[in-house]
C-alpha atoms as a PDB file:
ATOM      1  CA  UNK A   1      -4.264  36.486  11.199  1.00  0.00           C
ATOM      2  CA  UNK A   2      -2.838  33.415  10.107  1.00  0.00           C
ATOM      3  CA  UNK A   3      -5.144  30.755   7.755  1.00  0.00           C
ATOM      4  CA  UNK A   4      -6.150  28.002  10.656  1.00  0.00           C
ATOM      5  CA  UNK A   5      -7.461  24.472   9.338  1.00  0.00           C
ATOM      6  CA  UNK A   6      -9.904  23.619  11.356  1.00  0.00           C
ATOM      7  CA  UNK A   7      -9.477  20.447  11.023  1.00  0.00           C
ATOM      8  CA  UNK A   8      -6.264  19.427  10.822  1.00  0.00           C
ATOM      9  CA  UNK A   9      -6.124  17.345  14.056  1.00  0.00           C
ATOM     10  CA  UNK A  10      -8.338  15.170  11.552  1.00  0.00           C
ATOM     11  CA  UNK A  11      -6.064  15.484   9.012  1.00  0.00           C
ATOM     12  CA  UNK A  12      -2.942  14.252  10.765  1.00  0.00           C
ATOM     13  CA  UNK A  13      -4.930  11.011  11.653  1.00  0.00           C
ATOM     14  CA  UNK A  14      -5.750  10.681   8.620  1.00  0.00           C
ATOM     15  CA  UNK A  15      -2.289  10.753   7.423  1.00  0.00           C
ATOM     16  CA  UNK A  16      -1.191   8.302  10.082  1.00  0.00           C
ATOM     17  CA  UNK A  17      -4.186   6.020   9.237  1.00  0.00           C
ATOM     18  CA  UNK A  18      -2.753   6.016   5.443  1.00  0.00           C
ATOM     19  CA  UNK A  19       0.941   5.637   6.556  1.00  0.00           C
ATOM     20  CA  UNK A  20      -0.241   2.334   8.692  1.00  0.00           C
ATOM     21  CA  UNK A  21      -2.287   1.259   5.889  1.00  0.00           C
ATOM     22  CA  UNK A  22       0.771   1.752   3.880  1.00  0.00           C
ATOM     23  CA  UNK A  23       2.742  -0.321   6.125  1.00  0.00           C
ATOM     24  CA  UNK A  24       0.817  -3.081   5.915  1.00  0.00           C
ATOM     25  CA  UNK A  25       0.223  -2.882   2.139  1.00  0.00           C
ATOM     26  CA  UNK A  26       3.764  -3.590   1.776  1.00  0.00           C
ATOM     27  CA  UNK A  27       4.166  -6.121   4.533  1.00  0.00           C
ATOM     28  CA  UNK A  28       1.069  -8.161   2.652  1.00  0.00           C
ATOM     29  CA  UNK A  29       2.879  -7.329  -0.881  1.00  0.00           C
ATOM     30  CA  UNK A  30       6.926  -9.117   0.831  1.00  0.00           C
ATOM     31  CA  UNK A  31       4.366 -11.675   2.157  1.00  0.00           C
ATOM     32  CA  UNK A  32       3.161 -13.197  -1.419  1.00  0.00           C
ATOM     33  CA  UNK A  33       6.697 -12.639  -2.930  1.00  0.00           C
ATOM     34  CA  UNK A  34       8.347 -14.585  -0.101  1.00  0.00           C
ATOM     35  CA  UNK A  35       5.358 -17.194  -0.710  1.00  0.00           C
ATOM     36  CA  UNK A  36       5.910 -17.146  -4.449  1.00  0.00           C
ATOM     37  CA  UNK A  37       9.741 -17.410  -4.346  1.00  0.00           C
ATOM     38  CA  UNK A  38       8.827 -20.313  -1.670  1.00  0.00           C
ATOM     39  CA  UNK A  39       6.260 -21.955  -4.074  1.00  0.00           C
ATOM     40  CA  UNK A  40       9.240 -21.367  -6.998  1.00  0.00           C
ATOM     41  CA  UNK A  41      11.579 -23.135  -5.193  1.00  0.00           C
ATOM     42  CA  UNK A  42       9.424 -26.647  -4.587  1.00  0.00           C
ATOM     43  CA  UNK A  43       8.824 -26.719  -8.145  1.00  0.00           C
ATOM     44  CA  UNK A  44      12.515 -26.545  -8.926  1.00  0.00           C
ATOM     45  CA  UNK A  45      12.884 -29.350  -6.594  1.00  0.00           C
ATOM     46  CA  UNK A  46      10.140 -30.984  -7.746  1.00  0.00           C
ATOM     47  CA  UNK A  47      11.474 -30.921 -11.279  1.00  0.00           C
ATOM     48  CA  UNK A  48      14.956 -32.128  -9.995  1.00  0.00           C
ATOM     49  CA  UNK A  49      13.602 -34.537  -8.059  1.00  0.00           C
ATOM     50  CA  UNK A  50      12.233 -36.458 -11.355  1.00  0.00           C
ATOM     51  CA  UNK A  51      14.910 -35.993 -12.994  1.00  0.00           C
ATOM     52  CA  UNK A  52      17.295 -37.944 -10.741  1.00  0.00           C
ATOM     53  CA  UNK A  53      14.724 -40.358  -9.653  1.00  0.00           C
ATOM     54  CA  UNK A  54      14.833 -41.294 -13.410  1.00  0.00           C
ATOM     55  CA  UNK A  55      18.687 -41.234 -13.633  1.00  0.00           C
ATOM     56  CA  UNK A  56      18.508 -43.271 -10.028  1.00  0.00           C
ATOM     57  CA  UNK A  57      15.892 -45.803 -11.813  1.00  0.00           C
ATOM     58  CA  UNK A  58      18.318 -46.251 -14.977  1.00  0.00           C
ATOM     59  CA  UNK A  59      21.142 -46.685 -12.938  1.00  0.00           C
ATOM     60  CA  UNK A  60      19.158 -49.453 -11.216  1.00  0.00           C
ATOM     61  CA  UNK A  61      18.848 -48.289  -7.793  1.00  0.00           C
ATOM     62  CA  UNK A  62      17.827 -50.576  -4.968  1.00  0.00           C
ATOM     63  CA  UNK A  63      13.953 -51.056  -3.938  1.00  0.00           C
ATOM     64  CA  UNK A  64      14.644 -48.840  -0.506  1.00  0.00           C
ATOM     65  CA  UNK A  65      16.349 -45.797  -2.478  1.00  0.00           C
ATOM     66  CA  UNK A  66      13.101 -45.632  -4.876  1.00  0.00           C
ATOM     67  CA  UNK A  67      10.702 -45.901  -2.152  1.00  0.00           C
ATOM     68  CA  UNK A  68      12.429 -42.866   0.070  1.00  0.00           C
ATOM     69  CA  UNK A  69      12.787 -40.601  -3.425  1.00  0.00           C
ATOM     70  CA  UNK A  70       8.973 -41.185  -3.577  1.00  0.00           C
ATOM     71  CA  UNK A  71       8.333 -40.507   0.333  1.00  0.00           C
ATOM     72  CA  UNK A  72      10.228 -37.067  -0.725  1.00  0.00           C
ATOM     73  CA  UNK A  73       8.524 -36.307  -3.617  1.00  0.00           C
ATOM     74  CA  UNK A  74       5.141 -36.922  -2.098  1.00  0.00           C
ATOM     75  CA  UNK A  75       6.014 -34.728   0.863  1.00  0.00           C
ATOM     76  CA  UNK A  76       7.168 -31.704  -1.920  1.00  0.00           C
ATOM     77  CA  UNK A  77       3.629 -32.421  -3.444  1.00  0.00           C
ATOM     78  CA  UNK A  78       1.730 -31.811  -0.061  1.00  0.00           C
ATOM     79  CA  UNK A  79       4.146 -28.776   0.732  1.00  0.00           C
ATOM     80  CA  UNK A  80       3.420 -27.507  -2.661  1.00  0.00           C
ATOM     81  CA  UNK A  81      -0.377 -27.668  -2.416  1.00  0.00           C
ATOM     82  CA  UNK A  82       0.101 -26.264   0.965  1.00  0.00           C
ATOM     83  CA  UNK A  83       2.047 -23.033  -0.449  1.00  0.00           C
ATOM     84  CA  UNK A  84      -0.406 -22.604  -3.352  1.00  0.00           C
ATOM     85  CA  UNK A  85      -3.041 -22.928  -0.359  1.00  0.00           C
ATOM     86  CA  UNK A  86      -1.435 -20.453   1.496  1.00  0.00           C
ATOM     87  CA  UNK A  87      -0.433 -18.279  -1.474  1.00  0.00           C
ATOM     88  CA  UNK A  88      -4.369 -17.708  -2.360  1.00  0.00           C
ATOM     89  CA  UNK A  89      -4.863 -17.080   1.458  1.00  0.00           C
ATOM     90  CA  UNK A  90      -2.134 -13.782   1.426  1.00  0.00           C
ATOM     91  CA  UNK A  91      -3.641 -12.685  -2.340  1.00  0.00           C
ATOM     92  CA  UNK A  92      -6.870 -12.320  -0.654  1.00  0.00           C
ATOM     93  CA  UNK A  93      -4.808 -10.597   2.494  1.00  0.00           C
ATOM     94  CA  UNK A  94      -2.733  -8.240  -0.140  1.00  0.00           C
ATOM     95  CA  UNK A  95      -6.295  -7.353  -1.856  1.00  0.00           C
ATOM     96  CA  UNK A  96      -7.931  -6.400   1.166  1.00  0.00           C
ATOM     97  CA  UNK A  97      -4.569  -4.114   2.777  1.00  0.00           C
ATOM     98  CA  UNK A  98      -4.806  -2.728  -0.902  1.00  0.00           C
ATOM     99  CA  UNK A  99      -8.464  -1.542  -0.551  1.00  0.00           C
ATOM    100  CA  UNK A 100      -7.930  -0.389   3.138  1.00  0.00           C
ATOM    101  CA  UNK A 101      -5.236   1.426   1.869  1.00  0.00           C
ATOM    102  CA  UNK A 102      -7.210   2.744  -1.165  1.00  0.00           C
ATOM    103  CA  UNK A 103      -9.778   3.976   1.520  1.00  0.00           C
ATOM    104  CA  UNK A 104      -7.094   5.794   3.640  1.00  0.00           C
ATOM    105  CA  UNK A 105      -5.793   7.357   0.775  1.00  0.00           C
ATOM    106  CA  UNK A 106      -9.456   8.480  -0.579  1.00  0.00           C
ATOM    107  CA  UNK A 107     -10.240   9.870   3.463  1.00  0.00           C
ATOM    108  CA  UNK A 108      -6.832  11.725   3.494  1.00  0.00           C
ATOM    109  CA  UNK A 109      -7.214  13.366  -0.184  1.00  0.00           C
ATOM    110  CA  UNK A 110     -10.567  14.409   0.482  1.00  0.00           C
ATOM    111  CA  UNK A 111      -9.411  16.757   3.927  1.00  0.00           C
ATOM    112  CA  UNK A 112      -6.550  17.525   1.752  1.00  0.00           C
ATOM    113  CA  UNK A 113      -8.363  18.701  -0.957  1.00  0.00           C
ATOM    114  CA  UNK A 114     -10.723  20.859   1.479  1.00  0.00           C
ATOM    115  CA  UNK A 115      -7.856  22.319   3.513  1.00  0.00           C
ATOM    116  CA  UNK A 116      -6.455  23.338  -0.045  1.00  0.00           C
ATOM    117  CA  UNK A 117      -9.949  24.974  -0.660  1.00  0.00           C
ATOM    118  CA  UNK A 118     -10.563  26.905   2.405  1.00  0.00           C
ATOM    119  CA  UNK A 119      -7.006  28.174   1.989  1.00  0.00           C
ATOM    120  CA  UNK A 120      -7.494  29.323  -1.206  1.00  0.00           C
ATOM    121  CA  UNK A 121     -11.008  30.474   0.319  1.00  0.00           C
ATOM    122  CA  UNK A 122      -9.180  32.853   3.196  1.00  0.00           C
ATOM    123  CA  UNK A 123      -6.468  33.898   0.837  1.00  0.00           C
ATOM    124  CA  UNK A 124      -8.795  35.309  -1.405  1.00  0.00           C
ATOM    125  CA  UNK A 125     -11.121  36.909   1.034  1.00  0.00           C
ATOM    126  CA  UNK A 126      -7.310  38.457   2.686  1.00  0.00           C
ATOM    127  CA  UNK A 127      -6.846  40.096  -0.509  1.00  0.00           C
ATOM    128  CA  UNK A 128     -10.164  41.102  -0.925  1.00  0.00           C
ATOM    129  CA  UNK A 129     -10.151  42.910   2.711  1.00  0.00           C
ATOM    130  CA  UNK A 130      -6.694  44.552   1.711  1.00  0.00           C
ATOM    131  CA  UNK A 131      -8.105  45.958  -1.484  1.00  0.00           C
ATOM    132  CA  UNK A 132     -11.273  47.921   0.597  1.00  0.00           C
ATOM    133  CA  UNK A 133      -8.244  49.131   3.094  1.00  0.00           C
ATOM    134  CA  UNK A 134      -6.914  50.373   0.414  1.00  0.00           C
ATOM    135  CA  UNK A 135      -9.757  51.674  -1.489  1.00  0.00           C
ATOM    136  CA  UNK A 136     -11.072  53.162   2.237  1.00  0.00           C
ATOM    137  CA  UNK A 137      -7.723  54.881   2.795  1.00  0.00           C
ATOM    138  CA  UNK A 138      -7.714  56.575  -0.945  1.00  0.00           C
ATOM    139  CA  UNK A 139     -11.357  57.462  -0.490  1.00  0.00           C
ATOM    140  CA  UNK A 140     -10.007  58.926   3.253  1.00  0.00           C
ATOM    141  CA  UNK A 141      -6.877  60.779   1.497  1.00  0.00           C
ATOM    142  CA  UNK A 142      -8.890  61.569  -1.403  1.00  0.00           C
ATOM    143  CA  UNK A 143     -12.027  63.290   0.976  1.00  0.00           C
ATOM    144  CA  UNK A 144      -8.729  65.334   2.955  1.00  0.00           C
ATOM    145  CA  UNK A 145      -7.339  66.757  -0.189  1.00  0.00           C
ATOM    146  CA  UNK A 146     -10.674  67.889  -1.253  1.00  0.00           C
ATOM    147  CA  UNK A 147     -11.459  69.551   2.049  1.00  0.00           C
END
């Protein structure tokens, strides 16, 4: 007779629940790089954007050309507070998938680590019924020799 887990249906959602939880760990993870990279790329522009508003000012640029380089660089500085705003909202998203995940992982291992068990459990007590089938028929050989 084959070694039967008897609770492997349990198992296998387990292993699905990890493999979503998975999933959406590294969906959260692409999130806050794609946020960072974001966030990385209004600073650049922010830093550019000084730069050539002070090469526009000593070139003396006209009154109009000042006030729209200053329209723009307000409107990086709300985008940017709006990323970093956004960026601490997907951290706490990326934490949270990671502890879900963390739990998956911890519900999965501990059916694993059972199923290993009771294997081990059955394969020992398989050996241990082969060795009194074999110590039975050597007792049964043994008893037709002597008679």
């Amino acid at each position: 007779m084959a070694f039967r887990f008897a609770l492997a249906p349990l198992l296998r959602l387990r292993q699905s629940i990890e493999r979503q939880r998975t999933l959406l760990l590294q969906e959260a993870i692409l999130r806050v790089a794609r946020a960072q990279e974001a966030l990385t790329q209004v600073e650049r522009h922010l830093t550019e954007s000084a730069q050539s508003d002070l090469a526009t000012l000593a070139s003396g640029s006209t009154g109009a050309e000042l006030q729209f380089a200053s329209v723009r660089r307000e409107n990086l500085y709300h985008f940017r507070e709006q990323l970093q705003s956004d960026m601490r909202n997907l951290e706490l998203a990326r934490q949270k998938a990671a502890s879900e995940y963390q739990q998956a992982y911890r519900e999965r291992e501990v059916l694993e680590t059972l199923r290993a068990r009771q294997r081990r459990d059955y394969q020992q007590e398989q050996l241990r019924r082969q060795q009194l089938e074999l110590d039975a028929a050597y007792l049964l050989q043994r008893w037709h020799h002597q008679s």
